[in-house]
C-alpha atoms as a PDB file:
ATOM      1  CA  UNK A   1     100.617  55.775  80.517  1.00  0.00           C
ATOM      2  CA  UNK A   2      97.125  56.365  81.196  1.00  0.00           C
ATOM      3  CA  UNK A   3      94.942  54.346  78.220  1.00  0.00           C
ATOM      4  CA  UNK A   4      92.231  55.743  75.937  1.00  0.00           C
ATOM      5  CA  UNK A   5      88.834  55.519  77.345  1.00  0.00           C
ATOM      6  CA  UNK A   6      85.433  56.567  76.838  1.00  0.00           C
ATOM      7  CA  UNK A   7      83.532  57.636  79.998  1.00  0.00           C
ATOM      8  CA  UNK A   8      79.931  57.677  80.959  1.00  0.00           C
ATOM      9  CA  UNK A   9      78.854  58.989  84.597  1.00  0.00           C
ATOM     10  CA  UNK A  10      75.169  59.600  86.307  1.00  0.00           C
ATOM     11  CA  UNK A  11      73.474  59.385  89.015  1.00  0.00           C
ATOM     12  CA  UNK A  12      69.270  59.767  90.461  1.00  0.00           C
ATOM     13  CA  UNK A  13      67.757  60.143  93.736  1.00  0.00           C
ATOM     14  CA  UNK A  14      65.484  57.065  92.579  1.00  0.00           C
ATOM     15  CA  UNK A  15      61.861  56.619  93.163  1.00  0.00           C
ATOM     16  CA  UNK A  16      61.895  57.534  97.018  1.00  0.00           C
ATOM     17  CA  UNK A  17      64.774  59.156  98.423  1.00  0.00           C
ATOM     18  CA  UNK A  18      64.313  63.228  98.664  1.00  0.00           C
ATOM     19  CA  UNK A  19      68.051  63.306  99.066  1.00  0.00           C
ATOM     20  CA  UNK A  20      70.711  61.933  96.834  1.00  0.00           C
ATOM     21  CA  UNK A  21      73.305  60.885  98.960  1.00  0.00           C
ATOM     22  CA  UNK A  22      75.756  58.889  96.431  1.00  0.00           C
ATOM     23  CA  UNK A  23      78.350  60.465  94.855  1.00  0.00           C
ATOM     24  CA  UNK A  24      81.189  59.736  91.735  1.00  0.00           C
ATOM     25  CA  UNK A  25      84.095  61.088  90.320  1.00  0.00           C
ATOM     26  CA  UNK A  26      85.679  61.098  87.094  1.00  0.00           C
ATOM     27  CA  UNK A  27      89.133  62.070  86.329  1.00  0.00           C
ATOM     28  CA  UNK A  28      90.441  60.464  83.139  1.00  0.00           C
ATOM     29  CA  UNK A  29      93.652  62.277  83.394  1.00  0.00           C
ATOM     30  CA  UNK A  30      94.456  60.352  86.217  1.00  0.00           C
ATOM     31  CA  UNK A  31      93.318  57.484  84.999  1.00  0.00           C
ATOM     32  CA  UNK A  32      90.716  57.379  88.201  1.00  0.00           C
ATOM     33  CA  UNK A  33      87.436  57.090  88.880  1.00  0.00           C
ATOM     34  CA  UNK A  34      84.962  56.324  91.716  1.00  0.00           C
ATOM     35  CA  UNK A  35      81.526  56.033  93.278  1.00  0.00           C
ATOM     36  CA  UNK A  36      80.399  56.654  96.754  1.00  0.00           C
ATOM     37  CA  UNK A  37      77.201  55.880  98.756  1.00  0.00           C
ATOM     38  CA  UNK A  38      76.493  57.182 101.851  1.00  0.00           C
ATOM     39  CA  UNK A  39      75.488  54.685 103.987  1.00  0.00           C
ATOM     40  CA  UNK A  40      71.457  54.850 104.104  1.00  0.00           C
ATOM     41  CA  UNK A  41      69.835  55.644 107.485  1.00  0.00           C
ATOM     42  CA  UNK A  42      72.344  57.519 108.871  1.00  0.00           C
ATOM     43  CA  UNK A  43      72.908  61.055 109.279  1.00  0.00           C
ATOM     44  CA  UNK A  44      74.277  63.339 106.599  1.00  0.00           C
ATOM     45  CA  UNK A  45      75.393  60.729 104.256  1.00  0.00           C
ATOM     46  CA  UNK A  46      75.802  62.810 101.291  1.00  0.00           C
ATOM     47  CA  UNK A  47      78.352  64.557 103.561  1.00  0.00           C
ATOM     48  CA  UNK A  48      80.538  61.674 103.581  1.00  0.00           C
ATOM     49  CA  UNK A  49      80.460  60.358 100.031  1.00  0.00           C
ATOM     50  CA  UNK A  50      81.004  64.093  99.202  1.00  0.00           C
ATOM     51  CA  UNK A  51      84.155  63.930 100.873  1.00  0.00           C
ATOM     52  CA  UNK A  52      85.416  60.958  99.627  1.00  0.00           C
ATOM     53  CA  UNK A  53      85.235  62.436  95.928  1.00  0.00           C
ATOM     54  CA  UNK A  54      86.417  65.505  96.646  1.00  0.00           C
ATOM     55  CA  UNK A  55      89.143  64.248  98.366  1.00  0.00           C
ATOM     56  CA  UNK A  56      89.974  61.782  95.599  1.00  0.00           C
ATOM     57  CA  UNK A  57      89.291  64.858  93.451  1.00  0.00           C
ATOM     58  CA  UNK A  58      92.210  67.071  94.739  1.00  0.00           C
ATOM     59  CA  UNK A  59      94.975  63.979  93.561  1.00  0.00           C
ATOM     60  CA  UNK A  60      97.171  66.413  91.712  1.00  0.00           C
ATOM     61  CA  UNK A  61      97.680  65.029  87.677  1.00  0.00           C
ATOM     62  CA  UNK A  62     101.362  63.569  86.635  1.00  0.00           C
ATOM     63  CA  UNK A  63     101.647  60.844  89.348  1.00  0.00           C
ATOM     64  CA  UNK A  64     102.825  57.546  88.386  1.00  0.00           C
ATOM     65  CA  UNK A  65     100.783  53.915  88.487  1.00  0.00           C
ATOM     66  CA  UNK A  66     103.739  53.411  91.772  1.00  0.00           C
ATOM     67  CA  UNK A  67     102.666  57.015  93.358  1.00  0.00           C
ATOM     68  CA  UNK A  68      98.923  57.161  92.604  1.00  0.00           C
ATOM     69  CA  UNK A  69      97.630  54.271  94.710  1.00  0.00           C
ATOM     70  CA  UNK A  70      99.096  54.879  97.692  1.00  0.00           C
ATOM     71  CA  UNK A  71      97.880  58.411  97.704  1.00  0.00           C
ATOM     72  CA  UNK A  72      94.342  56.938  96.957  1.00  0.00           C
ATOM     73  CA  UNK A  73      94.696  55.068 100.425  1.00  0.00           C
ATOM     74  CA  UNK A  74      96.442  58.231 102.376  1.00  0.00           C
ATOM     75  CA  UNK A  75      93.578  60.064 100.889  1.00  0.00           C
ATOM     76  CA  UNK A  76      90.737  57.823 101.827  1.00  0.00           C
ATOM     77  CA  UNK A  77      92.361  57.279 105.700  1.00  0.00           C
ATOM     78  CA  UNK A  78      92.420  60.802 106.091  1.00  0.00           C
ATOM     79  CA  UNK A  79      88.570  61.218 104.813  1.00  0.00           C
ATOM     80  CA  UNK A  80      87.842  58.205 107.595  1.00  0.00           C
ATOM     81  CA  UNK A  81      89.449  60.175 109.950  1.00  0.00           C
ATOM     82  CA  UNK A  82      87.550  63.133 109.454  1.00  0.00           C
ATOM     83  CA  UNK A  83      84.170  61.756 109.152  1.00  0.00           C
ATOM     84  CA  UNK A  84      84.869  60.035 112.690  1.00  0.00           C
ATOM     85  CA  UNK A  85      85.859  63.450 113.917  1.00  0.00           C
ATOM     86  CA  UNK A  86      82.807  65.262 112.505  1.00  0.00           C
ATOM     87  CA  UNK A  87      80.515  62.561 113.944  1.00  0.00           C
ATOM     88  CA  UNK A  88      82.133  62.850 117.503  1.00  0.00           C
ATOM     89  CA  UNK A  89      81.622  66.597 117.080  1.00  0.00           C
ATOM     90  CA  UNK A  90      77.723  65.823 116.404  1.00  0.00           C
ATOM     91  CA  UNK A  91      76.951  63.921 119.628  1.00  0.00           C
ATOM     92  CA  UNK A  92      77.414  59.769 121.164  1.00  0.00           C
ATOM     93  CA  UNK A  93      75.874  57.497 118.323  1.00  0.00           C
ATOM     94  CA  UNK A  94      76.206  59.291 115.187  1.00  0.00           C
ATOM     95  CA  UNK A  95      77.146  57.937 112.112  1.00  0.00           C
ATOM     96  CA  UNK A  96      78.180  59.679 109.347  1.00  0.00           C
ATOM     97  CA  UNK A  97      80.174  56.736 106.369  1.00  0.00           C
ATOM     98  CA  UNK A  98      80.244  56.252 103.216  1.00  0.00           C
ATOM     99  CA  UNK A  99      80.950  53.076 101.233  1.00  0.00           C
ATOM    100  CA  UNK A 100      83.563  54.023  98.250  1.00  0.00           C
ATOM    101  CA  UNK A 101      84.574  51.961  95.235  1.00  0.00           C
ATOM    102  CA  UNK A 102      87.770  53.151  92.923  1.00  0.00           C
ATOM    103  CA  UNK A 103      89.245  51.869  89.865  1.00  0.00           C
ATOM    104  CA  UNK A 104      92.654  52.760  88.373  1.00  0.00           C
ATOM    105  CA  UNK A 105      94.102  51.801  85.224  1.00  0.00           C
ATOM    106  CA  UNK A 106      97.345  52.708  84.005  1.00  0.00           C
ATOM    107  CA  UNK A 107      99.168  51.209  80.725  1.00  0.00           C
ATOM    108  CA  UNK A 108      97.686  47.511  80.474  1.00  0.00           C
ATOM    109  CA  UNK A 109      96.302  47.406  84.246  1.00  0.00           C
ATOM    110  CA  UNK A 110      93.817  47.874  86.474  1.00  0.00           C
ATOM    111  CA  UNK A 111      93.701  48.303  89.977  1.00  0.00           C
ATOM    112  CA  UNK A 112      90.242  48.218  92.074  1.00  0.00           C
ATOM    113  CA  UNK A 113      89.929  49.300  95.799  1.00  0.00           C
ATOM    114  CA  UNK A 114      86.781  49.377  97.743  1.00  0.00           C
ATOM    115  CA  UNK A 115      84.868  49.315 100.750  1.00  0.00           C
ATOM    116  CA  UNK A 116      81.503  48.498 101.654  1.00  0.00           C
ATOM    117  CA  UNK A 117      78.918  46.903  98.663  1.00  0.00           C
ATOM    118  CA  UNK A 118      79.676  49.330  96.014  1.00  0.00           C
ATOM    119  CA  UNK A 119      80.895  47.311  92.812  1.00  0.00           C
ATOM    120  CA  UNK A 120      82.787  46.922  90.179  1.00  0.00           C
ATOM    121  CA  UNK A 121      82.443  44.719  87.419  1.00  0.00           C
ATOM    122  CA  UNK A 122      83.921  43.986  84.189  1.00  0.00           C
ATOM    123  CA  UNK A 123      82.355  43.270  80.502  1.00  0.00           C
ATOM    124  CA  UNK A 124      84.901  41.508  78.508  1.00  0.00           C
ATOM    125  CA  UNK A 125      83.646  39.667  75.468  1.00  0.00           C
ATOM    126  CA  UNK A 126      79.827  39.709  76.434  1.00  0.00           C
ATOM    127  CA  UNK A 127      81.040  37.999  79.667  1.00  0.00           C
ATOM    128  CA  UNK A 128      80.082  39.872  82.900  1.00  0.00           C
ATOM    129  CA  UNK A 129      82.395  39.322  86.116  1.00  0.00           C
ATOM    130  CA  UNK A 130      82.125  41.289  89.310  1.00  0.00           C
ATOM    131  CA  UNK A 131      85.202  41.915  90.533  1.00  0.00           C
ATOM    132  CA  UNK A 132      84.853  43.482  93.979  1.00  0.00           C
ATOM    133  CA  UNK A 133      83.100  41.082  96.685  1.00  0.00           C
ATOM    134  CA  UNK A 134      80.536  43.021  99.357  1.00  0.00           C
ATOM    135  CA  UNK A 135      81.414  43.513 102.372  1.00  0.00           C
ATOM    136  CA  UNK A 136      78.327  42.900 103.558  1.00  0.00           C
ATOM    137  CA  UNK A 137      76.366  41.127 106.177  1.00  0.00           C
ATOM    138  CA  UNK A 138      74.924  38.436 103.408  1.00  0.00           C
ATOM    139  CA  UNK A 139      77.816  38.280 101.786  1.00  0.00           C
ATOM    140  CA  UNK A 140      79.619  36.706 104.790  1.00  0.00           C
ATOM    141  CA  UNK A 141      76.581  34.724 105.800  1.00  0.00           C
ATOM    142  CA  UNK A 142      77.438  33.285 101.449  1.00  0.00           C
ATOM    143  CA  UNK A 143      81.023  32.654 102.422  1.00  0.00           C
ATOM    144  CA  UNK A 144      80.125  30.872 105.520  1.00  0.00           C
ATOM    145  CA  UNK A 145      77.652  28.514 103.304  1.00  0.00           C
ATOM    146  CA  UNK A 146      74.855  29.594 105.183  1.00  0.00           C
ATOM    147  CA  UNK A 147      72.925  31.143 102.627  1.00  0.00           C
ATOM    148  CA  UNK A 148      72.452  30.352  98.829  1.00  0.00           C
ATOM    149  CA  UNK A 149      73.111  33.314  96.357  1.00  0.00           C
ATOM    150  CA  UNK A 150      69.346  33.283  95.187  1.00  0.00           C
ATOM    151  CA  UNK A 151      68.322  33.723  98.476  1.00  0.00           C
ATOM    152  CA  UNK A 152      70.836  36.572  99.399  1.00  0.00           C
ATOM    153  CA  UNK A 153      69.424  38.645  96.391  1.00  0.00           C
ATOM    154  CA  UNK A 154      66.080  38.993  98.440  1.00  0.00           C
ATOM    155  CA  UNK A 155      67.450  39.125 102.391  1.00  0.00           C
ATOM    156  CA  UNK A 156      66.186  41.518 104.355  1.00  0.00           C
ATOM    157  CA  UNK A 157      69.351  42.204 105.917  1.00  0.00           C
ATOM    158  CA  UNK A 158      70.670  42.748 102.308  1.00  0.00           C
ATOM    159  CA  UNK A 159      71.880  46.912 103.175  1.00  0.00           C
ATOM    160  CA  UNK A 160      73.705  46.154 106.081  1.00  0.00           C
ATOM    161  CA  UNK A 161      77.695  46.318 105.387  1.00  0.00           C
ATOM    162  CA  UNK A 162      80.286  45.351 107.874  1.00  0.00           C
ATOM    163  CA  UNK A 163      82.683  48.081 106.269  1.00  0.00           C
ATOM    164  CA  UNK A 164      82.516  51.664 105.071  1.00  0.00           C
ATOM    165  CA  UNK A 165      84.236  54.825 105.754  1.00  0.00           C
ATOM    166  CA  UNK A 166      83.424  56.787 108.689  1.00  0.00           C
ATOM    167  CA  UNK A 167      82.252  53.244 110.107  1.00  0.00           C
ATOM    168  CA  UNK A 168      83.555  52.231 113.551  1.00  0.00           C
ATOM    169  CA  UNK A 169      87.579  51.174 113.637  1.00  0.00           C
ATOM    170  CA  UNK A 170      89.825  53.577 113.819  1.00  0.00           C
ATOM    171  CA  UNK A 171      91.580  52.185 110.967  1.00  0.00           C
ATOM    172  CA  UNK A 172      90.582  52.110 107.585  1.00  0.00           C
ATOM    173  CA  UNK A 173      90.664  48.632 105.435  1.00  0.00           C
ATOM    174  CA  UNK A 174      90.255  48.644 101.272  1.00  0.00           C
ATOM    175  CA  UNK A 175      90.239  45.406  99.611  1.00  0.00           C
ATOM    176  CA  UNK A 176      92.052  45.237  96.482  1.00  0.00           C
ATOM    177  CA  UNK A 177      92.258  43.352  92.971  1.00  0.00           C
ATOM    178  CA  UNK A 178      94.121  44.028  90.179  1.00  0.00           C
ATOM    179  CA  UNK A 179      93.697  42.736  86.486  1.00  0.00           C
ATOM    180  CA  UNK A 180      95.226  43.125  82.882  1.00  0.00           C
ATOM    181  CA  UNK A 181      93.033  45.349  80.381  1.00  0.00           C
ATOM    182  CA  UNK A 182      91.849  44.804  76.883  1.00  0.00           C
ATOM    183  CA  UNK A 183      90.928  46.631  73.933  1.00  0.00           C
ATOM    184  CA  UNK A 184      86.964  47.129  74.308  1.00  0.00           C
ATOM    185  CA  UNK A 185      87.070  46.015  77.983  1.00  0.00           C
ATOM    186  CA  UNK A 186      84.078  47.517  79.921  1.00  0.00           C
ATOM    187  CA  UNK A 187      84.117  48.941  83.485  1.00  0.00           C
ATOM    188  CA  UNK A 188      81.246  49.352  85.502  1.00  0.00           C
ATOM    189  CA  UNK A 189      81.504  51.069  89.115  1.00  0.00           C
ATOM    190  CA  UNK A 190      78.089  51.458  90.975  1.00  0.00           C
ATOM    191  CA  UNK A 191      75.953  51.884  93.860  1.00  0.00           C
ATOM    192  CA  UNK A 192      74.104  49.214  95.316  1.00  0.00           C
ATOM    193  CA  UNK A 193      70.841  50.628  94.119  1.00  0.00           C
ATOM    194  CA  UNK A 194      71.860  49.694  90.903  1.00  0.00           C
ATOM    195  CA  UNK A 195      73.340  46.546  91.483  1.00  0.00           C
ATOM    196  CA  UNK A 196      70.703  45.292  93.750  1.00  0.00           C
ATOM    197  CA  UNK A 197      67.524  45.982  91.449  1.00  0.00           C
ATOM    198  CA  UNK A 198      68.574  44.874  88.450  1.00  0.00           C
ATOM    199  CA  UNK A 199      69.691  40.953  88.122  1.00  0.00           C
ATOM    200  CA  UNK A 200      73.207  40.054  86.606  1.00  0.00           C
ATOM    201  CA  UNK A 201      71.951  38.891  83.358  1.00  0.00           C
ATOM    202  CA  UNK A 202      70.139  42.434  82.797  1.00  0.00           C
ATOM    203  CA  UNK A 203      73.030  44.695  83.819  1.00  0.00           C
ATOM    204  CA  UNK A 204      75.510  42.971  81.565  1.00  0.00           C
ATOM    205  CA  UNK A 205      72.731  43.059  78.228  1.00  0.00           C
ATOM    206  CA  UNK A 206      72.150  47.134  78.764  1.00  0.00           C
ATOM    207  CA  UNK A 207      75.977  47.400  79.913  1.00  0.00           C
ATOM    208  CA  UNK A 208      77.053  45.681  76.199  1.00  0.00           C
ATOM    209  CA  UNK A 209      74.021  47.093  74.395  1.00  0.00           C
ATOM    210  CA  UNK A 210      75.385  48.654  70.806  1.00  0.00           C
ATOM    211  CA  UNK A 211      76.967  52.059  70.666  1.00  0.00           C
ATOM    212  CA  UNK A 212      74.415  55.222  70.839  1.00  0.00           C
ATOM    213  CA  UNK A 213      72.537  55.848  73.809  1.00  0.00           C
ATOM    214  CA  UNK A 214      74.873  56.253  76.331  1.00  0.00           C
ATOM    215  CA  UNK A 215      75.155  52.802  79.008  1.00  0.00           C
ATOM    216  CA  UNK A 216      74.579  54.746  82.293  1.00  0.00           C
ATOM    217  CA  UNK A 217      71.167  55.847  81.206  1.00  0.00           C
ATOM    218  CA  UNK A 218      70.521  52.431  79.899  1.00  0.00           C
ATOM    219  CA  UNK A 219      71.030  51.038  83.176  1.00  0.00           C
ATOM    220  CA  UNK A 220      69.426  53.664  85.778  1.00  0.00           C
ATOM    221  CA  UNK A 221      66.579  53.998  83.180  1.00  0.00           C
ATOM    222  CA  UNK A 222      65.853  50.142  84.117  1.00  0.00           C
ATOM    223  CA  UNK A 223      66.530  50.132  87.377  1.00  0.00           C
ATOM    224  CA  UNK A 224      63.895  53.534  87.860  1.00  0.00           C
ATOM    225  CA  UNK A 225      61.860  51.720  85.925  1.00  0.00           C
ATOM    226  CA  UNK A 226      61.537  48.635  88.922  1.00  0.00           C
ATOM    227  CA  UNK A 227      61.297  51.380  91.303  1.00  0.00           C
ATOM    228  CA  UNK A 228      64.635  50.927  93.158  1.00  0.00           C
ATOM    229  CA  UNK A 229      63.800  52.456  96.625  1.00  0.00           C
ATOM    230  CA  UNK A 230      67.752  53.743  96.881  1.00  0.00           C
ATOM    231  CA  UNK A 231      70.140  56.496  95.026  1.00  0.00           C
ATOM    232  CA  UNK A 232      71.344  54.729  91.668  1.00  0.00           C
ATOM    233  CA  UNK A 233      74.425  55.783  90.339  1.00  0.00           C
ATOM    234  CA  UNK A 234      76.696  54.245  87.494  1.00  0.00           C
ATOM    235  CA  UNK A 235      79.917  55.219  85.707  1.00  0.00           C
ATOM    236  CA  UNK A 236      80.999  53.309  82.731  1.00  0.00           C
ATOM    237  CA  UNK A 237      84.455  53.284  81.530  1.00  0.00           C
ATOM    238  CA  UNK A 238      85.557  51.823  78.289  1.00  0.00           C
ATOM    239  CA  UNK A 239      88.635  50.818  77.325  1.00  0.00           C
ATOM    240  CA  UNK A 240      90.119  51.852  73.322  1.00  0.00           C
END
């Protein structure tokens, strides 16, 4: 059973980008939902998050918690497959990926799979966790204890992921976690220029702030507002 939710979903080019090339998708009757950021710098990345969506978008409705997440993976191989095609079709060197992040929930679960430094977090009782980890350049330089998490939030290596689709690899790896849900549990899935202008302590005050103006315009609202250089999208999904 797919649970009652309230869902929130928007996106801006930013303060500097002509292009918007994140996208999201929302599909509460599967009990799915996702954002995608095409990887900055490289060609035609709206193409790939586009194709990511729309490919999660075409998941026909009535498929069980068992049936839907491996159809999320068959569907996101086959989108890696094609974006290595299309970039082999444009010439040696091109890139065209996307990072992806996509949460499922289904009767008192969740299920997150990602790739790349999209995120996914979770407000539960004013407490903020992120539960996807970056896969990210800093992030493994954080793992290896060679770099502190206050300095990681300013590196200027901080964009550069070691995963995405469309990326290099033939095959096509998504973490996953999975959880329990809660009445008045709060999902947050974003793009990094979300998550990487606005600190921790801000995102999870405007992600909990009382009911009325809607959370996603809470949150890009403050991150325009410190001029994010990149696309910021958000999509908010509350549980009960």
């Amino acid at each position: 059973m797919i649970p009652r939710v309230t869902t929130w979903a928007q996106t801006h080019v930013g303060t500097v980008r002509r292009h918007n090339e994140d996208a999201y998708l929302c599909r509460p009757d599967l009990g799915l939902w996702a954002v995608a950021d095409g990887a900055g710098g490289h060609q035609s990345g709206e193409l790939a998050s586009g194709m990511i969506a729309a490919a999660l978008d075409r998941l026909e409705p009535g498929l069980t918690a068992a049936e839907l997440l491996p159809r999320v993976r068959v569907a996101m191989n086959e989108t890696h497959t094609a974006l290595l095609h299309e970039a082999g079709l444009r010439g040696a060197g091109t890139v065209i990926a996307s990072t992806v992040v996509i949460l499922v929930l289904r009767d008192t679960h969740f299920a997150c799979l990602w790739a790349g430094d999209s995120r996914a977090y979770l407000l539960r009782q004013g407490a903020l966790t992120q539960i996807t980890r970056d896969h990210s350049l800093v992030q493994d330089l954080v793992d290896q204890g060679r770099l502190s998490l206050a300095a990681a939030e300013h590196h200027p290596q901080a964009n550069v992921i070691t995963r995405a689709l469309g990326a290099d690899g033939l095959d096509l790896e998504l973490d996953k976690t999975i959880g329990t849900i809660e009445p008045g549990d709060r999902f947050l899935l974003c793009s990094d220029g979300l998550s990487k202008t606005l600190p921790v302590s801000e995102i999870a005050a405007l992600l909990g702030a009382p009911d009325g103006v809607p959370p996603t315009e809470l949150l890009i609202a403050a991150a325009l507002a410190r001029k994010g250089s990149d696309n910021v999208t958000a999509v908010v999904v509350t549980i009960g």
